[in-house]
PDB file of N, CA and C in Angstrom:
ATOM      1  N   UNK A   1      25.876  51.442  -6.030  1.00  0.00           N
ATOM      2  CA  UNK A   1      26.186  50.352  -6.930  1.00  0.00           C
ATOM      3  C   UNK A   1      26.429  49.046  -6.196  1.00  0.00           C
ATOM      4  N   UNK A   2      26.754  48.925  -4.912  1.00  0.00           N
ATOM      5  CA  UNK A   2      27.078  47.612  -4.474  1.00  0.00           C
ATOM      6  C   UNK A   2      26.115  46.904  -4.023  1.00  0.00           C
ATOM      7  N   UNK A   3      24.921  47.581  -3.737  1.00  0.00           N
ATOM      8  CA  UNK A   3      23.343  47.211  -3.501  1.00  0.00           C
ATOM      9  C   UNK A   3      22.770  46.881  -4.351  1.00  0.00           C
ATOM     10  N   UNK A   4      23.045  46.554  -5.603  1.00  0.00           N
ATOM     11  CA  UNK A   4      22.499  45.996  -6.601  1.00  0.00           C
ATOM     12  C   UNK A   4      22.141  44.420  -6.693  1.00  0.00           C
ATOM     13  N   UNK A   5      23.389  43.922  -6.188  1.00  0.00           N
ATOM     14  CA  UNK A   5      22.670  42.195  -6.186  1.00  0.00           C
ATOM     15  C   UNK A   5      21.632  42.394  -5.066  1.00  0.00           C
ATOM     16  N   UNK A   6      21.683  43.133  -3.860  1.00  0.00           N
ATOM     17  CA  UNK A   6      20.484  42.650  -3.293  1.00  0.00           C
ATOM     18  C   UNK A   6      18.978  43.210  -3.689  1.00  0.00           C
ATOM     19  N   UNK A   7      18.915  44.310  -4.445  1.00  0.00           N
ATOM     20  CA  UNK A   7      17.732  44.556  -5.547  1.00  0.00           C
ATOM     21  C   UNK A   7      17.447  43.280  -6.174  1.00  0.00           C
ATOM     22  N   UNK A   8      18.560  42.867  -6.838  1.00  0.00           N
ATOM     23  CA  UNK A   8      18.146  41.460  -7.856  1.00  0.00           C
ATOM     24  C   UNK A   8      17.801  40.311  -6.967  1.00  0.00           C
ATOM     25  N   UNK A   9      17.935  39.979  -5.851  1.00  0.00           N
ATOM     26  CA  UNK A   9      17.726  39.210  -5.130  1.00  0.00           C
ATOM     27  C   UNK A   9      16.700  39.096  -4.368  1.00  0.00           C
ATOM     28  N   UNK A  10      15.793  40.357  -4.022  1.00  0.00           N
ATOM     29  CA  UNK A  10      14.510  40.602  -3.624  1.00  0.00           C
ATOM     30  C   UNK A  10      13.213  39.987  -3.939  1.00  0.00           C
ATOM     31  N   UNK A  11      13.360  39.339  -5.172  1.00  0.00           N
ATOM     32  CA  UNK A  11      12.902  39.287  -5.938  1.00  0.00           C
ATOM     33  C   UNK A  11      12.276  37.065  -5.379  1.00  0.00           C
ATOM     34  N   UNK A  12      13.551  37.140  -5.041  1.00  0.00           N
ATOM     35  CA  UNK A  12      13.687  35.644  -3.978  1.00  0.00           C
ATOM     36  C   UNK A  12      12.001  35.383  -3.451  1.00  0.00           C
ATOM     37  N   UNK A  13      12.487  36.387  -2.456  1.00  0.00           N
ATOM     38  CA  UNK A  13      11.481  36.627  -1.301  1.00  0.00           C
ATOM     39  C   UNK A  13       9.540  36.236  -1.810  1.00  0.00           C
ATOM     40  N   UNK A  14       8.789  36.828  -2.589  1.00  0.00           N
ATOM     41  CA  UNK A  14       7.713  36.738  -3.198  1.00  0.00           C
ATOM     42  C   UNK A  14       7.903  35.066  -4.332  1.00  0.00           C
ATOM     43  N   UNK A  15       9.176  34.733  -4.675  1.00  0.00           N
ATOM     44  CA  UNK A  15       8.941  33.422  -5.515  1.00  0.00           C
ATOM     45  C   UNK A  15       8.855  32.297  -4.049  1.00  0.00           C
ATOM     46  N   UNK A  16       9.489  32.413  -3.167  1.00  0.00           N
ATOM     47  CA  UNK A  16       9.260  31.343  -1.917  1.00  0.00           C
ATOM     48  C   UNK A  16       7.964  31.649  -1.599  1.00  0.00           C
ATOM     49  N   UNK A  17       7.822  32.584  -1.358  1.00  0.00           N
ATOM     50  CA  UNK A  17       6.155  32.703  -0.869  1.00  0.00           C
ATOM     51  C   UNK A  17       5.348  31.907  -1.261  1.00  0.00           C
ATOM     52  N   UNK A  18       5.374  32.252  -3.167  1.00  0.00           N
ATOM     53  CA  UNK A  18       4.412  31.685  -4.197  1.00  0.00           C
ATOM     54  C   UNK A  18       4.526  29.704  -3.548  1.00  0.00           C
ATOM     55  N   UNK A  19       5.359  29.680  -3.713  1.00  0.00           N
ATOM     56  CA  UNK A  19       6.395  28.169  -4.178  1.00  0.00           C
ATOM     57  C   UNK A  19       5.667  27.877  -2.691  1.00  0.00           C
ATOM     58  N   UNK A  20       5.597  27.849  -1.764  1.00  0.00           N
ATOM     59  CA  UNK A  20       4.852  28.216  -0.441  1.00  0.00           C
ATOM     60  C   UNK A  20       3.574  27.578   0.099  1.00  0.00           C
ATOM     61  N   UNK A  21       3.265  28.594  -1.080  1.00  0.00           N
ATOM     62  CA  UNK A  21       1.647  28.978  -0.831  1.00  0.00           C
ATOM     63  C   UNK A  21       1.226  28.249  -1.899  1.00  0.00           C
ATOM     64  N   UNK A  22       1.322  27.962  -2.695  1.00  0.00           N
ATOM     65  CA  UNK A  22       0.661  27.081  -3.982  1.00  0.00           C
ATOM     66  C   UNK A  22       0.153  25.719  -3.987  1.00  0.00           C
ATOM     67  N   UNK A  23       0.997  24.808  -3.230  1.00  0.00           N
ATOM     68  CA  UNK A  23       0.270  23.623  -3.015  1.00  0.00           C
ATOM     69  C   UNK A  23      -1.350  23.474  -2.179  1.00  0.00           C
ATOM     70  N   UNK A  24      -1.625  24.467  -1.547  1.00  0.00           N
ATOM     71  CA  UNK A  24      -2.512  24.761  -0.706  1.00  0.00           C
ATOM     72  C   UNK A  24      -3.639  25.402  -1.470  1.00  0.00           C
ATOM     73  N   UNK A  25      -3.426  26.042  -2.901  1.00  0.00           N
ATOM     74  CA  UNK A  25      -4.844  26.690  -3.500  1.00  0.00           C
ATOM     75  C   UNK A  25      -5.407  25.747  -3.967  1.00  0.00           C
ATOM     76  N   UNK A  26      -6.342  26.291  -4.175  1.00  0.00           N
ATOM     77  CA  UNK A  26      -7.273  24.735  -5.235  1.00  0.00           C
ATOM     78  C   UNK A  26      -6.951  25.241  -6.708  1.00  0.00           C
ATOM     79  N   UNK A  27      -7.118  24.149  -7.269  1.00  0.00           N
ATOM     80  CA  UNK A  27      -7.166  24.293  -8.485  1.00  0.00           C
ATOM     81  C   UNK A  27      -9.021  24.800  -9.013  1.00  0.00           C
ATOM     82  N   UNK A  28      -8.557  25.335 -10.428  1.00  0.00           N
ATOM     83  CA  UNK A  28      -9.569  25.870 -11.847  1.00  0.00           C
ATOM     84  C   UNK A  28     -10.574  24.366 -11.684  1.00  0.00           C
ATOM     85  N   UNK A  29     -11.994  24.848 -11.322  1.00  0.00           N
ATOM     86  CA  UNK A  29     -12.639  23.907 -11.647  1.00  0.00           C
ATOM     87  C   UNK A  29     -12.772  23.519 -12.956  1.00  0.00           C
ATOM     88  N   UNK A  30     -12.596  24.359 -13.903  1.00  0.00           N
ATOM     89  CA  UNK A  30     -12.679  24.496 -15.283  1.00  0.00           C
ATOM     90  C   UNK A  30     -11.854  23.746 -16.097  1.00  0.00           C
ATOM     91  N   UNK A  31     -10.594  24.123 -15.285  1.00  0.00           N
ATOM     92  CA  UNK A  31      -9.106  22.458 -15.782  1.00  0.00           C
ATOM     93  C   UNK A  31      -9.597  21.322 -14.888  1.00  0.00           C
ATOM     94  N   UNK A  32     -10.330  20.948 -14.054  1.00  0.00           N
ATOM     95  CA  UNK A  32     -10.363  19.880 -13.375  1.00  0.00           C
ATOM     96  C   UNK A  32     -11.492  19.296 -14.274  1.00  0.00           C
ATOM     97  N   UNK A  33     -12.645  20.163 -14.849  1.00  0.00           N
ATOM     98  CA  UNK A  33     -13.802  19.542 -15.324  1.00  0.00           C
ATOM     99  C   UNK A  33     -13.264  19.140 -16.952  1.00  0.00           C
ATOM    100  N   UNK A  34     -12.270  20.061 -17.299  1.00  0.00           N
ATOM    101  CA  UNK A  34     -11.946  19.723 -19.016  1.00  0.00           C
ATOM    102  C   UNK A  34     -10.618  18.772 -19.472  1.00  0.00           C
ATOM    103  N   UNK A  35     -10.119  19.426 -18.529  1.00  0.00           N
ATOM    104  CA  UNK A  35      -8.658  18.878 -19.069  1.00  0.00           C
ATOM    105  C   UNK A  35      -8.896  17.517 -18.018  1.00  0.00           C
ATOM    106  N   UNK A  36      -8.823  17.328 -16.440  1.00  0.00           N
ATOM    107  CA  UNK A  36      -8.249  16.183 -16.107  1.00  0.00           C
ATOM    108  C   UNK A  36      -9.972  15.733 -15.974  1.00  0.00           C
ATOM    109  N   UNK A  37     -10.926  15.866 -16.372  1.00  0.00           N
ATOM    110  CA  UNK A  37     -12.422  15.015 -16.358  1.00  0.00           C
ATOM    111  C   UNK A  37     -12.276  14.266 -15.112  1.00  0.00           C
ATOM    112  N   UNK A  38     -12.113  15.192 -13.998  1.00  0.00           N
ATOM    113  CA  UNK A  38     -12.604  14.994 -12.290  1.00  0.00           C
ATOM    114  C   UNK A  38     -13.622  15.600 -12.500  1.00  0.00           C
ATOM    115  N   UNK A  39     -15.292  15.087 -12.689  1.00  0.00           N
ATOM    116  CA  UNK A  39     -16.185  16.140 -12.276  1.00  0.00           C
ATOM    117  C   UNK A  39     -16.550  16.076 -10.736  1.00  0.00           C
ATOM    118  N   UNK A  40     -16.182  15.483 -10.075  1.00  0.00           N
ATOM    119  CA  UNK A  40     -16.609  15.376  -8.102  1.00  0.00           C
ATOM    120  C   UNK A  40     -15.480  16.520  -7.791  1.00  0.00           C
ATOM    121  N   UNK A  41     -14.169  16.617  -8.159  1.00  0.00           N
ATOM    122  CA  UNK A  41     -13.312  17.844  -7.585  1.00  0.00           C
ATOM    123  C   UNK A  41     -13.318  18.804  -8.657  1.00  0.00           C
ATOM    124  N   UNK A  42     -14.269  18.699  -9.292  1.00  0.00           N
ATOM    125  CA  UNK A  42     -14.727  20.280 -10.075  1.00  0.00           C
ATOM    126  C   UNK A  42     -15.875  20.490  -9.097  1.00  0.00           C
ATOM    127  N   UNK A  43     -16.808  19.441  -8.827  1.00  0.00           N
ATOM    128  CA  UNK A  43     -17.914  20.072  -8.305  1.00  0.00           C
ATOM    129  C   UNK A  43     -17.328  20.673  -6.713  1.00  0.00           C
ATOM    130  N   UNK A  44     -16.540  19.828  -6.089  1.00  0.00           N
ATOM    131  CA  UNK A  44     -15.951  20.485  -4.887  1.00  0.00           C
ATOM    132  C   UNK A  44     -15.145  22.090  -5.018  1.00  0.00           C
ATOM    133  N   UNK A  45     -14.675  22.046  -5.854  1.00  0.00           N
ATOM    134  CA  UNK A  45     -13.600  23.216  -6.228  1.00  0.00           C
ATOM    135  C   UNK A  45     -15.207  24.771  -6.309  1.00  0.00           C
ATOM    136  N   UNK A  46     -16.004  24.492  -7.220  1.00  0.00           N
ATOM    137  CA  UNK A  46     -17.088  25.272  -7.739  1.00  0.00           C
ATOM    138  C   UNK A  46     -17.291  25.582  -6.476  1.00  0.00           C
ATOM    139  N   UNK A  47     -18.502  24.644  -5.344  1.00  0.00           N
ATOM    140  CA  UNK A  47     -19.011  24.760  -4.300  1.00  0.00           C
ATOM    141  C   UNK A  47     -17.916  26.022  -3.321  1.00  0.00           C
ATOM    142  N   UNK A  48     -16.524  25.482  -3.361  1.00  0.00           N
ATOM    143  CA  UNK A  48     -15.942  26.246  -2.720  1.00  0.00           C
ATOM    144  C   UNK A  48     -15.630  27.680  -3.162  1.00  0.00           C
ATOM    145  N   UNK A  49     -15.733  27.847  -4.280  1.00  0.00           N
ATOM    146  CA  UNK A  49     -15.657  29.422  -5.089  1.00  0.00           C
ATOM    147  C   UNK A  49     -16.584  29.824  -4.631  1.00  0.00           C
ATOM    148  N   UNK A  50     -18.028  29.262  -5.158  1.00  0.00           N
ATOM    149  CA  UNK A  50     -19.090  30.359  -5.569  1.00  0.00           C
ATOM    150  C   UNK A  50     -19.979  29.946  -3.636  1.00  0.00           C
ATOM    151  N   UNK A  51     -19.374  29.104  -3.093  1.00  0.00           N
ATOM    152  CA  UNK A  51     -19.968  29.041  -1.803  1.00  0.00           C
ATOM    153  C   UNK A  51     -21.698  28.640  -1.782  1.00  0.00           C
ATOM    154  N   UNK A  52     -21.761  27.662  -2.599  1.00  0.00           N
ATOM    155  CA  UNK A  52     -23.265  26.940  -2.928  1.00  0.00           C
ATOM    156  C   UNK A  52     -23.406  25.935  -2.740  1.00  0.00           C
ATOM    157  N   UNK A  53     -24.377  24.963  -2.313  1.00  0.00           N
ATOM    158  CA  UNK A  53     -24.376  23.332  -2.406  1.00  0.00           C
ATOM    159  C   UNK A  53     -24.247  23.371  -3.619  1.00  0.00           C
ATOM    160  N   UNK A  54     -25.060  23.779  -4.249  1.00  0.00           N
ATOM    161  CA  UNK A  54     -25.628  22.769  -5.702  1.00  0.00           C
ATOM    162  C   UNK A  54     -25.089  23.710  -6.974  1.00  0.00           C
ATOM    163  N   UNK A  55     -24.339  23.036  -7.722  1.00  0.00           N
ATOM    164  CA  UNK A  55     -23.519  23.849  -8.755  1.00  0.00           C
ATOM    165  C   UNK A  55     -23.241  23.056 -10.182  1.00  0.00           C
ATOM    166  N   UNK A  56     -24.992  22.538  -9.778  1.00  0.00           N
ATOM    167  CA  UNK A  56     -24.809  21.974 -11.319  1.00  0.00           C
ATOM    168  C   UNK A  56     -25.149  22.463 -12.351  1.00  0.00           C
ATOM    169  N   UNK A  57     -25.685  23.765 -12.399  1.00  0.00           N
ATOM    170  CA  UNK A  57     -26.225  24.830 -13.593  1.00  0.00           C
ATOM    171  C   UNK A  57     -24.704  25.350 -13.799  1.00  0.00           C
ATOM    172  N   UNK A  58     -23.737  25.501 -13.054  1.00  0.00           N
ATOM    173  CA  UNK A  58     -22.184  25.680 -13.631  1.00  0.00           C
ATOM    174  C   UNK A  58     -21.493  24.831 -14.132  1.00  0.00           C
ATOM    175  N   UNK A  59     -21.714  23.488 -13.554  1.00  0.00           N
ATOM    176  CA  UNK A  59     -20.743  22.599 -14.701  1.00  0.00           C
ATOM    177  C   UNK A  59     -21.180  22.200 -16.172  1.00  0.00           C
ATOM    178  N   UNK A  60     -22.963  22.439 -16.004  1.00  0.00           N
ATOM    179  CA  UNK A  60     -23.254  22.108 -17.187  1.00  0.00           C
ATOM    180  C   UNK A  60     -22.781  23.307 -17.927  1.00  0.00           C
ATOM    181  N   UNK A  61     -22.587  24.481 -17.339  1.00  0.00           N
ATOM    182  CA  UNK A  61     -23.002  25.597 -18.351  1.00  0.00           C
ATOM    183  C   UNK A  61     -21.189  25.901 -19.096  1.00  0.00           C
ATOM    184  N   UNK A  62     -20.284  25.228 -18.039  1.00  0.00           N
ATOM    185  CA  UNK A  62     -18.738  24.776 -18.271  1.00  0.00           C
ATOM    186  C   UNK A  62     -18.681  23.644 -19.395  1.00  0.00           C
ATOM    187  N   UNK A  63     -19.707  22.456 -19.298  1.00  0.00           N
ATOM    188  CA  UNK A  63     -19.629  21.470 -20.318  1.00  0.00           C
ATOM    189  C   UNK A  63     -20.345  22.294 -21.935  1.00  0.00           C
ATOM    190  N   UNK A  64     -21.068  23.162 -21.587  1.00  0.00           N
ATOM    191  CA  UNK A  64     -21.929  23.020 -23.219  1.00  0.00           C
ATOM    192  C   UNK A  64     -20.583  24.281 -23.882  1.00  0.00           C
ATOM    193  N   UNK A  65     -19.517  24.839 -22.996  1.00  0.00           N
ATOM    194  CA  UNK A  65     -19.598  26.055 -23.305  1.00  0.00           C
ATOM    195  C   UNK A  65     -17.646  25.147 -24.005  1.00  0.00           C
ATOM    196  N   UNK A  66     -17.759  24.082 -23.848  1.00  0.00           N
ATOM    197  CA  UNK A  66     -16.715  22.955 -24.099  1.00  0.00           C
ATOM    198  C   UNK A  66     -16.873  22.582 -24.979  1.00  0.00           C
ATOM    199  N   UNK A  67     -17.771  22.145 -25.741  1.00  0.00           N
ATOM    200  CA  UNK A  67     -18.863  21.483 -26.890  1.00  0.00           C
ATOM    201  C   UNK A  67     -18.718  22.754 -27.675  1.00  0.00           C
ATOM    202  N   UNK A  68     -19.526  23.349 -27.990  1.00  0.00           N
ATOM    203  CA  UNK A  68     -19.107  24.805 -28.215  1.00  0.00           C
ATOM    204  C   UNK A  68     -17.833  25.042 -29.391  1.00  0.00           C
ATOM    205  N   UNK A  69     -17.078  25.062 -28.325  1.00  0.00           N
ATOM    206  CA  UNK A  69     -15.545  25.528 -28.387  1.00  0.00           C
ATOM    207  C   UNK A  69     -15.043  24.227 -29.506  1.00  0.00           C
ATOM    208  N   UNK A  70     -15.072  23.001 -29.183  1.00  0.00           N
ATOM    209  CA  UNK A  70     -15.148  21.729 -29.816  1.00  0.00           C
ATOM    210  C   UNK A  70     -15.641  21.788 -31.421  1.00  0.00           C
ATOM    211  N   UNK A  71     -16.894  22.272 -31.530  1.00  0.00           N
ATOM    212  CA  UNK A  71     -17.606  22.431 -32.555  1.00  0.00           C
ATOM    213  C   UNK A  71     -17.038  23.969 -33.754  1.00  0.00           C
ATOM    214  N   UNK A  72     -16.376  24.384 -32.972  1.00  0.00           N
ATOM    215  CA  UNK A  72     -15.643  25.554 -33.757  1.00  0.00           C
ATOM    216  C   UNK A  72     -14.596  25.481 -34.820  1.00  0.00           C
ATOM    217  N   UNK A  73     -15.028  25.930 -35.961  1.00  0.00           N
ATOM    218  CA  UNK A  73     -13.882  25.810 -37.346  1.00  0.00           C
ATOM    219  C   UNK A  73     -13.007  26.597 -36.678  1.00  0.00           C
ATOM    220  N   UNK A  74     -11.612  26.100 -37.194  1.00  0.00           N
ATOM    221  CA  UNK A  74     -10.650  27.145 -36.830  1.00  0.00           C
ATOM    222  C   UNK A  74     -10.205  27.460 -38.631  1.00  0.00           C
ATOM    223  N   UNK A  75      -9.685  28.818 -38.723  1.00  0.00           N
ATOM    224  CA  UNK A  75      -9.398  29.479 -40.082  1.00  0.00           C
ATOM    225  C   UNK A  75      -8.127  29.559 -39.984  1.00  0.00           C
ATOM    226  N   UNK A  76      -7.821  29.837 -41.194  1.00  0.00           N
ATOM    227  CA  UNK A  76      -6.186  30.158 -41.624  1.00  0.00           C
ATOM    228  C   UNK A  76      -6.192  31.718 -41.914  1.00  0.00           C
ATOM    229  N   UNK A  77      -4.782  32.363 -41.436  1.00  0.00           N
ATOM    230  CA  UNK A  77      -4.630  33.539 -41.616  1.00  0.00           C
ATOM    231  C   UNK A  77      -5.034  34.398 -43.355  1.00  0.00           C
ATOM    232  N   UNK A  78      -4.452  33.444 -43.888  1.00  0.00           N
ATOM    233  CA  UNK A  78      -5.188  33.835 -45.102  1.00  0.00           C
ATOM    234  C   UNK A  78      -6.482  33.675 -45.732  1.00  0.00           C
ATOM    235  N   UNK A  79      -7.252  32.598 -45.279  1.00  0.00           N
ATOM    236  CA  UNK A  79      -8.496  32.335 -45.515  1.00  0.00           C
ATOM    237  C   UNK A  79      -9.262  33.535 -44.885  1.00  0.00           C
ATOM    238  N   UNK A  80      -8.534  34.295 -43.155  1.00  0.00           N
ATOM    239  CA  UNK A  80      -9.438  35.444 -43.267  1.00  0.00           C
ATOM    240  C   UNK A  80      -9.262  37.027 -43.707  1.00  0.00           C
ATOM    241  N   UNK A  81      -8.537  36.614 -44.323  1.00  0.00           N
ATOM    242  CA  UNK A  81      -8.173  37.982 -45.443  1.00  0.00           C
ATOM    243  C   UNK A  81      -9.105  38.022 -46.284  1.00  0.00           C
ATOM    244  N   UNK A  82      -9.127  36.913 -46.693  1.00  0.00           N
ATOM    245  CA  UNK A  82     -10.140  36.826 -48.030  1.00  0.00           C
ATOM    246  C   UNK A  82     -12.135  36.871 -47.891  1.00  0.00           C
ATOM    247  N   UNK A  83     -11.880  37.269 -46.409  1.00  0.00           N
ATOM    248  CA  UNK A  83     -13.398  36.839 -45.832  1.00  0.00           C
ATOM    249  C   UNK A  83     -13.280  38.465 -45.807  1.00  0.00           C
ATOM    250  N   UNK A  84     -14.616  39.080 -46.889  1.00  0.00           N
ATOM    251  CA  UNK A  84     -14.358  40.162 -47.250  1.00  0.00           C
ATOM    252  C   UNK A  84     -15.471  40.965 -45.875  1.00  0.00           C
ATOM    253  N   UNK A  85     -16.102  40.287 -45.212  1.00  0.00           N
ATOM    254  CA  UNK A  85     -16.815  40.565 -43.878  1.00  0.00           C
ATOM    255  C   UNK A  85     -15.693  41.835 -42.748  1.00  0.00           C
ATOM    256  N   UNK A  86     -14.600  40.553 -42.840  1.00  0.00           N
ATOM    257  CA  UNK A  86     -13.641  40.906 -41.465  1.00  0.00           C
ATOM    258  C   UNK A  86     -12.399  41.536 -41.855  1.00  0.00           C
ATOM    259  N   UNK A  87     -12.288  41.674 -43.307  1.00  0.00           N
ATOM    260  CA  UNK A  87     -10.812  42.297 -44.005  1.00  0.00           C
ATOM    261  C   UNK A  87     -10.783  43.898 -43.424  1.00  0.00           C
ATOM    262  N   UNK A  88     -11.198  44.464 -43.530  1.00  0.00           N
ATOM    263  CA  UNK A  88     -11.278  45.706 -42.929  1.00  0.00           C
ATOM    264  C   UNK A  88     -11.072  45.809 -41.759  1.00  0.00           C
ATOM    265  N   UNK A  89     -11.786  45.247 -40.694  1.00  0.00           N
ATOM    266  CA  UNK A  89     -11.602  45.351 -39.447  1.00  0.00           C
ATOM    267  C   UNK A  89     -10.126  44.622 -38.585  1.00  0.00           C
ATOM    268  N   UNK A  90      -9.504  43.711 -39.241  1.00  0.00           N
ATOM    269  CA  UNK A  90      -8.215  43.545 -39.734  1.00  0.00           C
ATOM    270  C   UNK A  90      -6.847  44.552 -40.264  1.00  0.00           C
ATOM    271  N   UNK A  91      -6.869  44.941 -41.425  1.00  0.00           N
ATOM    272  CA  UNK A  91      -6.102  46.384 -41.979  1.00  0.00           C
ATOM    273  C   UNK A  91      -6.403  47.101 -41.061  1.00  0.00           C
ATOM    274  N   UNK A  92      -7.908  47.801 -40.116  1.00  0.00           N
ATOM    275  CA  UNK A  92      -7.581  48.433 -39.171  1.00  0.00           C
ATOM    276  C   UNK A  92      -6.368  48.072 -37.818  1.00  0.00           C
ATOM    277  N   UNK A  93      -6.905  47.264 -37.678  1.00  0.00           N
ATOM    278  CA  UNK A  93      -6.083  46.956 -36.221  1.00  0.00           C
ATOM    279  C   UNK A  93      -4.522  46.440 -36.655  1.00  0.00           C
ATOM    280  N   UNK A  94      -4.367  45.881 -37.929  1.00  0.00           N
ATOM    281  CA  UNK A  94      -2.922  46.312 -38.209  1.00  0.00           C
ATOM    282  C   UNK A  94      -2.311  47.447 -38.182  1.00  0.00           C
ATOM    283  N   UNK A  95      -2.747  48.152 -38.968  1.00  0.00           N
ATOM    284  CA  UNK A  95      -2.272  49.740 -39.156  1.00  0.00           C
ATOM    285  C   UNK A  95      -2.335  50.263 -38.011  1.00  0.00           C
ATOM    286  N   UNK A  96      -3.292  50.050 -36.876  1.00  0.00           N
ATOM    287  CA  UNK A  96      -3.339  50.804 -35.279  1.00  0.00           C
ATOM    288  C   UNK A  96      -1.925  50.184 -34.846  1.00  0.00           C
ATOM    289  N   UNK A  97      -2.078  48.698 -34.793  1.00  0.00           N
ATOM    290  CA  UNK A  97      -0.255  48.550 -34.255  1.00  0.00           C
ATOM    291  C   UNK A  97       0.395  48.677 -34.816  1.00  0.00           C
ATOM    292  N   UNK A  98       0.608  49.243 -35.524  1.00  0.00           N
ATOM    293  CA  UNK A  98       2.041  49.162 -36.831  1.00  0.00           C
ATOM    294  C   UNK A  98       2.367  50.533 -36.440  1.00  0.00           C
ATOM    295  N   UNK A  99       1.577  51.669 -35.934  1.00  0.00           N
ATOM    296  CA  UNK A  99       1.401  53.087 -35.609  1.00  0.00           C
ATOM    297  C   UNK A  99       1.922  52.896 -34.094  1.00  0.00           C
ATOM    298  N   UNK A 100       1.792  52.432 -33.561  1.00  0.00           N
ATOM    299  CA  UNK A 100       1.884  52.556 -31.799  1.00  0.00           C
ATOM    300  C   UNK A 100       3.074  51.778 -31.883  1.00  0.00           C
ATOM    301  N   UNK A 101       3.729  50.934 -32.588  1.00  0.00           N
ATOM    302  CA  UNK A 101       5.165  50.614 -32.652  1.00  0.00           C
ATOM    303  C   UNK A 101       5.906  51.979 -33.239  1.00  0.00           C
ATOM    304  N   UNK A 102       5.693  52.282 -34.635  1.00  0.00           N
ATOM    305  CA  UNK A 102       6.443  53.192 -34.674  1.00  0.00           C
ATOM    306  C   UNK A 102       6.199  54.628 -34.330  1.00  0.00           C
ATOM    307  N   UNK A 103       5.607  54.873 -33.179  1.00  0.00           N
ATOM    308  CA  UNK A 103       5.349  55.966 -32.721  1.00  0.00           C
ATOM    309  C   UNK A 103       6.070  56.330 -31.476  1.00  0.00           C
ATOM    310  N   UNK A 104       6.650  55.697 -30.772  1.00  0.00           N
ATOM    311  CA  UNK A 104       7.283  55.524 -29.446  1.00  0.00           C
ATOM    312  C   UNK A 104       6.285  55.601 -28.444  1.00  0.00           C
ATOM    313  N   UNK A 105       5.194  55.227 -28.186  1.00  0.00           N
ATOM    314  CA  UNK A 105       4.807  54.648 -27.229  1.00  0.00           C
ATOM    315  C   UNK A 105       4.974  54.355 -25.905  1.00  0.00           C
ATOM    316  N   UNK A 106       5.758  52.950 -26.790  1.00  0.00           N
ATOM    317  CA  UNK A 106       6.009  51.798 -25.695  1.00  0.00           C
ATOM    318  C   UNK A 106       7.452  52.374 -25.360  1.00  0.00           C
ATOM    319  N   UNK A 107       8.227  52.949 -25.853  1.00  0.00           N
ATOM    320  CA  UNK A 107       9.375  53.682 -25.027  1.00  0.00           C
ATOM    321  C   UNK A 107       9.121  54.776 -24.297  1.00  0.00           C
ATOM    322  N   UNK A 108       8.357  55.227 -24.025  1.00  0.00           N
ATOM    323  CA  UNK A 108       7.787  56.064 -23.003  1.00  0.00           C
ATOM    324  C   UNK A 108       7.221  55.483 -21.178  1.00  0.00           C
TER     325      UNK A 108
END
C-alpha cells in the first residue's frame, strides 16, 4: 500500500517524454493543407511521409476529397429514422448496443 503514489506517478515519466518529443514531429499534412491552408508545408510534410519528390496527385486527391466532404448534407437524427432505406439498419445496431450494455460485457 505505500507504493501506490509511486504507481500513480509513473505515469509522469511517458507524459515528459511525449511533452519532449512533440515539438520535433511534423505535423498532418492534411491539417496543414485544410485547416491552416499552408500548401508548401503540406507539400513538405507529404514528401517527407510518403518519401517522394512530387506529391501532387496527394494534395489534389486531399483537396477534392475536402470539396466532397464540403458538398455533404448533413441530417438530423430524426430525419434518419424516417429514411425508411437506413431505419432498420439503425434498430439493429441499437438493439446490438443496448444488449452488450446490459449484458456485462464491458465488466468483464
Amino acid at each position: 500500500e505505500s507504493r501506490w503514489p509511486f504507481l500513480f506517478g509513473a505515469i509522469i515519466v511517458p507524459s515528459l517524454i511525449q511533452a519532449v518529443i512533440l515539438p520535433f514531429l511534423p505535423e498532418s499534412p492534411r491539417y496543414l493543407l485544410l485547416e491552416k491552408h499552408n500548401t508548401s508545408k503540406a507539400e513538405k510534410a507529404f514528401q517527407r511521409f510518403l518519401g517522394k519528390d512530387d506529391v501532387s496527385h496527394e494534395i489534389e486527391e486531399v483537396l477534392a476529397e475536402s470539396r466532397v466532404q464540403r458538398n455533404t448534407k448533413m441530417v438530423s437524427i430524426l430525419q434518419l429514422l424516417r429514411t425508411r432505406a437506413v431505419r432498420w439498419q439503425i434498430v439493429t445496431v441499437v438493439v446490438t448496443m443496448g444488449c452488450y450494455q446490459l449484458c456485462g460485457l464491458n465488466a468483464v
